[in-house]
C-alpha atoms as a PDB file:
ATOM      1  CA  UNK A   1     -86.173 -36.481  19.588  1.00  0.00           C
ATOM      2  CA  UNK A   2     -86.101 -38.424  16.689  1.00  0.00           C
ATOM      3  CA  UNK A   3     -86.218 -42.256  16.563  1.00  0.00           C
ATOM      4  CA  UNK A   4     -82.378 -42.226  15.509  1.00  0.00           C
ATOM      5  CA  UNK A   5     -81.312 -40.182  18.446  1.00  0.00           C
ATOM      6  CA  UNK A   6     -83.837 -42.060  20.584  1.00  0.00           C
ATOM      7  CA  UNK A   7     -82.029 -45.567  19.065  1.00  0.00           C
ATOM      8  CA  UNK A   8     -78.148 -43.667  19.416  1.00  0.00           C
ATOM      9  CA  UNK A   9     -78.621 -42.630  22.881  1.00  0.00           C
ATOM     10  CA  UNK A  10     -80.077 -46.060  24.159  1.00  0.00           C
ATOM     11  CA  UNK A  11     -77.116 -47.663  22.260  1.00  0.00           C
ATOM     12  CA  UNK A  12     -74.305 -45.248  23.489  1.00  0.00           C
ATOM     13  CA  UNK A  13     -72.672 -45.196  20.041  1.00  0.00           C
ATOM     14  CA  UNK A  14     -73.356 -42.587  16.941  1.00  0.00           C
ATOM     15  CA  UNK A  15     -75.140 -44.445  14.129  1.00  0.00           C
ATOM     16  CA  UNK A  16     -72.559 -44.903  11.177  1.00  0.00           C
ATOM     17  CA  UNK A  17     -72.594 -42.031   8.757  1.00  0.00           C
ATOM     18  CA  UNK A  18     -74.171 -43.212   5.396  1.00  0.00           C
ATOM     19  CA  UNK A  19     -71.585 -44.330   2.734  1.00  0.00           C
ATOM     20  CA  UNK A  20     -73.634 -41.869   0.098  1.00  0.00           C
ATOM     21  CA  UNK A  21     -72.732 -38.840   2.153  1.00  0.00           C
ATOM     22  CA  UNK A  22     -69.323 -39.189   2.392  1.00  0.00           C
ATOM     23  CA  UNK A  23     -69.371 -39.921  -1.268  1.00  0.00           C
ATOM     24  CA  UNK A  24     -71.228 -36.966  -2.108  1.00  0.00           C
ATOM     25  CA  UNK A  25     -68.988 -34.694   0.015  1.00  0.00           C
ATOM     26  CA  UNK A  26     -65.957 -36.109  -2.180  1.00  0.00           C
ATOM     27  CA  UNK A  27     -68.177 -35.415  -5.511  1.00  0.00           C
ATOM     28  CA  UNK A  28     -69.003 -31.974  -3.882  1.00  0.00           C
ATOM     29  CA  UNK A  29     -65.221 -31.103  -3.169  1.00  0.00           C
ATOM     30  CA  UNK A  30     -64.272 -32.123  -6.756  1.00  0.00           C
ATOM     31  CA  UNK A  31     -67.173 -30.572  -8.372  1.00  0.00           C
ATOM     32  CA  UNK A  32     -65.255 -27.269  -6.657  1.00  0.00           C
ATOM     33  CA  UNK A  33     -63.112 -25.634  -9.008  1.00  0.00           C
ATOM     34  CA  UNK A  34     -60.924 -23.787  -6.198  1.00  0.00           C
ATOM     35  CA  UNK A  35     -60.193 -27.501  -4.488  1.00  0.00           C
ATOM     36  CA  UNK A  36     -59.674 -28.666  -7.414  1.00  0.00           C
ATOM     37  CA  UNK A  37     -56.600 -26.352  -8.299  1.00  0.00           C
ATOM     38  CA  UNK A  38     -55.102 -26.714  -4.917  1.00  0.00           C
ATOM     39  CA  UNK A  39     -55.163 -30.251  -5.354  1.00  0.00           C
ATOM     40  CA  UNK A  40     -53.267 -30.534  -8.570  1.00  0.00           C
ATOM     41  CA  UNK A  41     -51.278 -27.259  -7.618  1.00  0.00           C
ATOM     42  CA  UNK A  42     -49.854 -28.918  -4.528  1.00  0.00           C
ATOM     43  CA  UNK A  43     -49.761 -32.418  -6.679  1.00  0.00           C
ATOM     44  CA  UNK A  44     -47.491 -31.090  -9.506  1.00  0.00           C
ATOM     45  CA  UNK A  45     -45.313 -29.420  -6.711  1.00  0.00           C
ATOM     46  CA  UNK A  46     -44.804 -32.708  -4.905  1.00  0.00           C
ATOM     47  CA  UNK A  47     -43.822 -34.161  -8.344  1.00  0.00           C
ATOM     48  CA  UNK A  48     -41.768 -31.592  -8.978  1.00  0.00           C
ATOM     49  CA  UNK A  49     -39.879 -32.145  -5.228  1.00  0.00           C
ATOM     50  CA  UNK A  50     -39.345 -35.680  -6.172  1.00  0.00           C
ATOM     51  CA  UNK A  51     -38.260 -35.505  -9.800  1.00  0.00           C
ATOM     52  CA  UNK A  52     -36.120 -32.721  -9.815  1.00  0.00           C
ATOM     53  CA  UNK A  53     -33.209 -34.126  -7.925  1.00  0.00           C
ATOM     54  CA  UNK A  54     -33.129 -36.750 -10.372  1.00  0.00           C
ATOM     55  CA  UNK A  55     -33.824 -35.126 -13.409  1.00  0.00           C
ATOM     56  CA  UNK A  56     -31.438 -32.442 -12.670  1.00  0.00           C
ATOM     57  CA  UNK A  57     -28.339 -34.685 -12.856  1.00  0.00           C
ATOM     58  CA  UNK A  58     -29.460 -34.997 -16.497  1.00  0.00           C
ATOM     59  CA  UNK A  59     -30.088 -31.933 -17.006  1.00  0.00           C
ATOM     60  CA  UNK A  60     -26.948 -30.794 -15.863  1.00  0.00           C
ATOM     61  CA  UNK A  61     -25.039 -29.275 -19.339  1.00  0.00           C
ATOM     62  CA  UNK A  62     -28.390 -27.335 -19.764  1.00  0.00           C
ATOM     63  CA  UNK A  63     -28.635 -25.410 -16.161  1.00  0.00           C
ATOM     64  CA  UNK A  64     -24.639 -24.389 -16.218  1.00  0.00           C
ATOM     65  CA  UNK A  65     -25.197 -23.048 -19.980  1.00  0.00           C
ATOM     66  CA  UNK A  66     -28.258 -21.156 -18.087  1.00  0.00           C
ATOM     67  CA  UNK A  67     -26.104 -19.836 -15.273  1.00  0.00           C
ATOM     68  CA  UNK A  68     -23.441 -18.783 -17.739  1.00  0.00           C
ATOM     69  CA  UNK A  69     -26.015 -17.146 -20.089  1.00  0.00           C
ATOM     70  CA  UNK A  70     -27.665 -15.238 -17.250  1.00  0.00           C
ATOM     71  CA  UNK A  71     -24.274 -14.013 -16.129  1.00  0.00           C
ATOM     72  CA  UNK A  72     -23.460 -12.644 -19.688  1.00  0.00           C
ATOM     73  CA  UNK A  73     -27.046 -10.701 -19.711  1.00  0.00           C
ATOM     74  CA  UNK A  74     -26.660  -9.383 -16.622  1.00  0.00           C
ATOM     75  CA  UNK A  75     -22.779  -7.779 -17.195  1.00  0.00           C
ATOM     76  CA  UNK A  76     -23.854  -7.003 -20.344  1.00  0.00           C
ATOM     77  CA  UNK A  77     -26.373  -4.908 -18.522  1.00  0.00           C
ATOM     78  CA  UNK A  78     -24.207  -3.576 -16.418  1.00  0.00           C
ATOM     79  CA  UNK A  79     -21.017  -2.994 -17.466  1.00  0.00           C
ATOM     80  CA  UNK A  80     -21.919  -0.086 -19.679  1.00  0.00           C
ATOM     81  CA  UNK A  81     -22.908   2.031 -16.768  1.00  0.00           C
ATOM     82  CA  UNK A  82     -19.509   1.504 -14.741  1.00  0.00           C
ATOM     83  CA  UNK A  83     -15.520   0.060 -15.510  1.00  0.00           C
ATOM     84  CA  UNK A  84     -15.811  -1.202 -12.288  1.00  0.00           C
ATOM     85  CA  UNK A  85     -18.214  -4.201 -13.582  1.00  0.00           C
ATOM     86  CA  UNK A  86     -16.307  -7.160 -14.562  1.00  0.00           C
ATOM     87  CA  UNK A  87     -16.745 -10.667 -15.110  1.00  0.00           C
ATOM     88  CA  UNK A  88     -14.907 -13.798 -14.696  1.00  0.00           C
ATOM     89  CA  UNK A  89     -15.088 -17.442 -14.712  1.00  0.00           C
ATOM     90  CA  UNK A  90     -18.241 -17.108 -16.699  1.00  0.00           C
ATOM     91  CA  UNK A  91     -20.165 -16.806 -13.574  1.00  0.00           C
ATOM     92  CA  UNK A  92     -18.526 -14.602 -11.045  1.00  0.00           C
ATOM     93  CA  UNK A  93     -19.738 -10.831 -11.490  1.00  0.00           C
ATOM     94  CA  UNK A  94     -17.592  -7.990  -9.581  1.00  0.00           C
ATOM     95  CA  UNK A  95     -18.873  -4.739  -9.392  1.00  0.00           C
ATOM     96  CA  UNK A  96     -15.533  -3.006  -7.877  1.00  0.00           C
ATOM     97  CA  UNK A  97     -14.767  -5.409  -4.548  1.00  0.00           C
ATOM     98  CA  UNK A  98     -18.608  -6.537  -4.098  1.00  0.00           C
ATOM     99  CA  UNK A  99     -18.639 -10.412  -6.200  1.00  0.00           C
ATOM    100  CA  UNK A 100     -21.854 -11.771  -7.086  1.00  0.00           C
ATOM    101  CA  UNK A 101     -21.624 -15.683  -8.104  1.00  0.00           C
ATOM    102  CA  UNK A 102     -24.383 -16.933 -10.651  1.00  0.00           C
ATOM    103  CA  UNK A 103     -25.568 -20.493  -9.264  1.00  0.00           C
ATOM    104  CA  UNK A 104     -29.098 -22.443 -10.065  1.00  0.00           C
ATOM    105  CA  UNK A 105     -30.676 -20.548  -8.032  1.00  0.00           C
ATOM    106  CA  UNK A 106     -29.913 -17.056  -9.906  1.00  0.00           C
ATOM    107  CA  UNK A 107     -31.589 -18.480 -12.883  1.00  0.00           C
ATOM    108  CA  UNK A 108     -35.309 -18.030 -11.800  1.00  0.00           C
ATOM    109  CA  UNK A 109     -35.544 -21.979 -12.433  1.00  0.00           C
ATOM    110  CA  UNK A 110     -37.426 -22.531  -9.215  1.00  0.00           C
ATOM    111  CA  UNK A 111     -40.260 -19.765  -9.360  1.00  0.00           C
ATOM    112  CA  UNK A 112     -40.532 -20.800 -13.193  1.00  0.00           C
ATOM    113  CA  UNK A 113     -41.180 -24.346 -11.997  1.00  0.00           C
ATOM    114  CA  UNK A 114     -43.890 -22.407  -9.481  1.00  0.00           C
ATOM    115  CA  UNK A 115     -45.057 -20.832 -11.825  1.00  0.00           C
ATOM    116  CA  UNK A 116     -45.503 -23.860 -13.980  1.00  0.00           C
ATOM    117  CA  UNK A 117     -47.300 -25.590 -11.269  1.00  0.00           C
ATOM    118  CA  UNK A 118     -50.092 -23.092 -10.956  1.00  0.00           C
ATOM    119  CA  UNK A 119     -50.134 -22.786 -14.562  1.00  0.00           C
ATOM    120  CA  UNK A 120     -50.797 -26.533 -15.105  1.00  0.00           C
ATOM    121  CA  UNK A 121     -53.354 -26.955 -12.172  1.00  0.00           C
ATOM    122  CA  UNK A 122     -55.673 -24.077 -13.563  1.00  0.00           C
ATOM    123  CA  UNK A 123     -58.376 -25.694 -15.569  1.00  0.00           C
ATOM    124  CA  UNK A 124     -58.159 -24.385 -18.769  1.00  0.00           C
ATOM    125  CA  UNK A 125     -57.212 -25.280 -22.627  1.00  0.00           C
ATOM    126  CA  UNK A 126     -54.214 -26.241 -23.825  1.00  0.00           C
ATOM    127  CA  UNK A 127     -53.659 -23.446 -25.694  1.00  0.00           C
ATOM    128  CA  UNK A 128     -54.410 -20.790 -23.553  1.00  0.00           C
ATOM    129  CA  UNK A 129     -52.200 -22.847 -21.274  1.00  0.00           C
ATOM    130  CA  UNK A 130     -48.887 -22.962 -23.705  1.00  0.00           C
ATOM    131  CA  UNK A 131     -49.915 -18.542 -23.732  1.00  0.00           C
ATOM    132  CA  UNK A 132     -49.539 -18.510 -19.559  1.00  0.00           C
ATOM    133  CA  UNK A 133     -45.668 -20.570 -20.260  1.00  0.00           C
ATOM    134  CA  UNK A 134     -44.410 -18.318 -23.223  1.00  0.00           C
ATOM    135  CA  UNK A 135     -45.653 -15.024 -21.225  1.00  0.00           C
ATOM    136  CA  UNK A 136     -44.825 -16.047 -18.178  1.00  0.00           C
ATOM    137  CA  UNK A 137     -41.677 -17.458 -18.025  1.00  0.00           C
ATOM    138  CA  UNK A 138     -39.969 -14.230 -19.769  1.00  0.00           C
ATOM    139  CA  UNK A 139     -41.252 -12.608 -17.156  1.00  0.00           C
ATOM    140  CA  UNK A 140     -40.016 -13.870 -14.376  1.00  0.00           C
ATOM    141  CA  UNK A 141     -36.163 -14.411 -15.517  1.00  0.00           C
ATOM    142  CA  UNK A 142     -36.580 -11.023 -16.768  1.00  0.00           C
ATOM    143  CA  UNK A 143     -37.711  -9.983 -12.629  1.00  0.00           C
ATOM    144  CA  UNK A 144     -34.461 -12.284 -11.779  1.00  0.00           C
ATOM    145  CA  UNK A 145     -32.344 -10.191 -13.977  1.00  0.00           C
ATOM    146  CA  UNK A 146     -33.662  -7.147 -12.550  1.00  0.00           C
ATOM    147  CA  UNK A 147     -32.982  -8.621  -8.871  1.00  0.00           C
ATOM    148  CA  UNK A 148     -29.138  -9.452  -9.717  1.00  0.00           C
ATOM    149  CA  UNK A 149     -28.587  -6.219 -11.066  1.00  0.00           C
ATOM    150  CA  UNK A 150     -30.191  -4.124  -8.450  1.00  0.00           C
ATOM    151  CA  UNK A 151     -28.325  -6.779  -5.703  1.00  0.00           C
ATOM    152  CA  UNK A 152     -25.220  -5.860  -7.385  1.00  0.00           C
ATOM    153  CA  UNK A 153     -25.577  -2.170  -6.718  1.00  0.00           C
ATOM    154  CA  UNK A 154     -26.785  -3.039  -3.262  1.00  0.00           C
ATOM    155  CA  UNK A 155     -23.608  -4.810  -2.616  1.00  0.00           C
ATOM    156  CA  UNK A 156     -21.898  -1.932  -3.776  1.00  0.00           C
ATOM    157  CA  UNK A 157     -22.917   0.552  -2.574  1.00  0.00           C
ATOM    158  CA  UNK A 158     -25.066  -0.499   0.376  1.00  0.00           C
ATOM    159  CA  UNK A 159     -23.009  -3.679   1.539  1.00  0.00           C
ATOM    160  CA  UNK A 160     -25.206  -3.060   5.334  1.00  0.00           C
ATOM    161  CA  UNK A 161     -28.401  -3.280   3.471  1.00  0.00           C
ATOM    162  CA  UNK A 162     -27.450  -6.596   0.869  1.00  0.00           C
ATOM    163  CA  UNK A 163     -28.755  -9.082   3.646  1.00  0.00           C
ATOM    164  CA  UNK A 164     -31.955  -7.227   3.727  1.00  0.00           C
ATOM    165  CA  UNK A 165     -32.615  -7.249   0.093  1.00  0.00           C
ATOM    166  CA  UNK A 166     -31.381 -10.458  -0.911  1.00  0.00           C
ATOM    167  CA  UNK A 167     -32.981 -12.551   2.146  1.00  0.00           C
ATOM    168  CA  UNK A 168     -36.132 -10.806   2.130  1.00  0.00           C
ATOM    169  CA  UNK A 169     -36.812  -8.369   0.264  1.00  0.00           C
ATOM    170  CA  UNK A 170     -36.136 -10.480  -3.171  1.00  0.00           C
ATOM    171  CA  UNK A 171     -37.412 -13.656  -2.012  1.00  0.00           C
ATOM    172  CA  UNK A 172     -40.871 -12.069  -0.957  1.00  0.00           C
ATOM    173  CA  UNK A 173     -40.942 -10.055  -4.193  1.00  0.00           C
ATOM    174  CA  UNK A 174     -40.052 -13.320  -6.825  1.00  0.00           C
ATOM    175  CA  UNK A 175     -42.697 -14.977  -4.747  1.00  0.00           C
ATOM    176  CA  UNK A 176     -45.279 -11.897  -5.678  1.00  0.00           C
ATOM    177  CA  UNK A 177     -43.785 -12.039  -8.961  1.00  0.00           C
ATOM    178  CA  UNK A 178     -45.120 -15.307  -9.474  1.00  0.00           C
ATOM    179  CA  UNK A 179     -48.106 -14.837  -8.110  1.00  0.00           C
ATOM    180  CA  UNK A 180     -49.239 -11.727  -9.899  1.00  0.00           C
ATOM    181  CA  UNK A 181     -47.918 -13.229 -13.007  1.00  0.00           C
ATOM    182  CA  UNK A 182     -50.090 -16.015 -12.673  1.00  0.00           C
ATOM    183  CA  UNK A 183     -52.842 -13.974 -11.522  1.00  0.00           C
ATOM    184  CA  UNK A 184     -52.809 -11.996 -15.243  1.00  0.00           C
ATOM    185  CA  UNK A 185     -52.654 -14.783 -17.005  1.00  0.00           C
ATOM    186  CA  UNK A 186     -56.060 -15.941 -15.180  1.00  0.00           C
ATOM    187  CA  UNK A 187     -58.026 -12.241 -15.531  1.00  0.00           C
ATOM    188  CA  UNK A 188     -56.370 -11.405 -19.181  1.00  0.00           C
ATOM    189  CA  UNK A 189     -56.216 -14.866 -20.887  1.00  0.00           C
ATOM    190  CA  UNK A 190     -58.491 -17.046 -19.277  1.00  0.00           C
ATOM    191  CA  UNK A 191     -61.542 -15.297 -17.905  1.00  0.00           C
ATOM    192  CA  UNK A 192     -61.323 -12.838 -21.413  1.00  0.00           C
ATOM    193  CA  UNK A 193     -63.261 -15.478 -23.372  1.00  0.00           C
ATOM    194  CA  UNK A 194     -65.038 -16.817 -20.917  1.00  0.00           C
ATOM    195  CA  UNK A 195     -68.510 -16.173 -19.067  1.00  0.00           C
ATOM    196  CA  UNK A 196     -68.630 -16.565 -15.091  1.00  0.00           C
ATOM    197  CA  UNK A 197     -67.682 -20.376 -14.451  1.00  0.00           C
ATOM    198  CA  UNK A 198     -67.417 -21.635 -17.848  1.00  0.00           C
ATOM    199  CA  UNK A 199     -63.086 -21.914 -17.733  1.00  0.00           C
ATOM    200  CA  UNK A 200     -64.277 -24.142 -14.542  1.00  0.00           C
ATOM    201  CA  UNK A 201     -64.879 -27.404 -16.390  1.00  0.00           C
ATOM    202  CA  UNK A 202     -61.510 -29.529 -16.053  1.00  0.00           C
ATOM    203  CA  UNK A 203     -57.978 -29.578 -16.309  1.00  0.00           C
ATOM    204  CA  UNK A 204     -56.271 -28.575 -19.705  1.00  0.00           C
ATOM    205  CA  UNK A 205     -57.146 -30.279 -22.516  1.00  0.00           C
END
């Protein structure tokens, strides 16, 4: 036994842990690049939580032009391949009886703003950064398109199956979506340039 445990077991209490090691385990979890991201992935998304309800109201002219533009790409899509597409109202889609109404969250706003998130936290250049948002975000409102149009036919045609596919079989594949998107942009525009650990250094910049 050492003279510490001899002096902490005569005393009853634990001797006070050194003020250098729990500074050196903070250093040692920020020197980690994975803690890192999942600390300013999970701090843009809290930003995001709290400023979007606010700057939404704002924003409002902008998202209803978005709705009403992604309901005129995805009849346009659609209406060639049947008479019984039609569209009204700007955002309400019929394909025969089924109705499909374009709201928010049609757009693919909220797994851009994800996607944005992960984007940001990822310590990288700017640059390379501004790549991941002009790749990415095509992407996934191009996957959202896809999901409307193939929910549309669902509806349809398979009006037992339309819960399935738009509660959880949609949700879980916007969510992969996102992920895999991101997960590209890391292996085919980060790491290309890059030796092991040297995109590791920081945040962009």
């Amino acid at each position: 036994m050492t003279p510490e445990q001899d002096a902490e077991e005569s005393s009853g209490r634990p001797n006070p842990r050194p003020q250098g090691a729990t500074a050196g385990g903070l250093r040692a979890f920020w020197a980690s690049p994975t803690y890192r991201f999942a600390f300013f992935f999970l701090l843009y998304l809290g930003i995001i939580a709290v400023g979007y309800p606010e700057l939404r109201i704002y924003l409002a002219p902008a998202l209803e032009a978005l709705e009403d533009f992604t309901a005129d790409i995805v009849y346009a899509i659609m209406s060639p391949f049947s008479a019984d597409v039609r569209m009204t109202d700007k955002k309400w889609i019929y394909f025969g009886p089924f109705l499909v109404t374009i709201i928010e969250e049609c757009t693919g706003l909220y797994e851009a703003l994800l996607l944005g998130a992960a984007l940001l936290a990822f310590p990288t250049t700017w640059p390379k950064a501004l790549l991941g948002f002009v790749i990415g975000f095509p992407m996934i409102y191009a996957m959202n398109i896809l999901r409307i149009c193939v929910l549309l036919v669902a509806g349809r045609y398979f009006g037992h199956s339309f819960e399935f596919f738009h509660i959880y079989f949609w949700q879980v594949t916007m969510i992969a979506m996102v992920a895999s998107t991101w997960l590209m942009w890391v292996i085919w525009v980060v790491r290309r340039d890059y030796g092991p650990g040297d995109a590791t250094s920081g945040q962009p910049s």
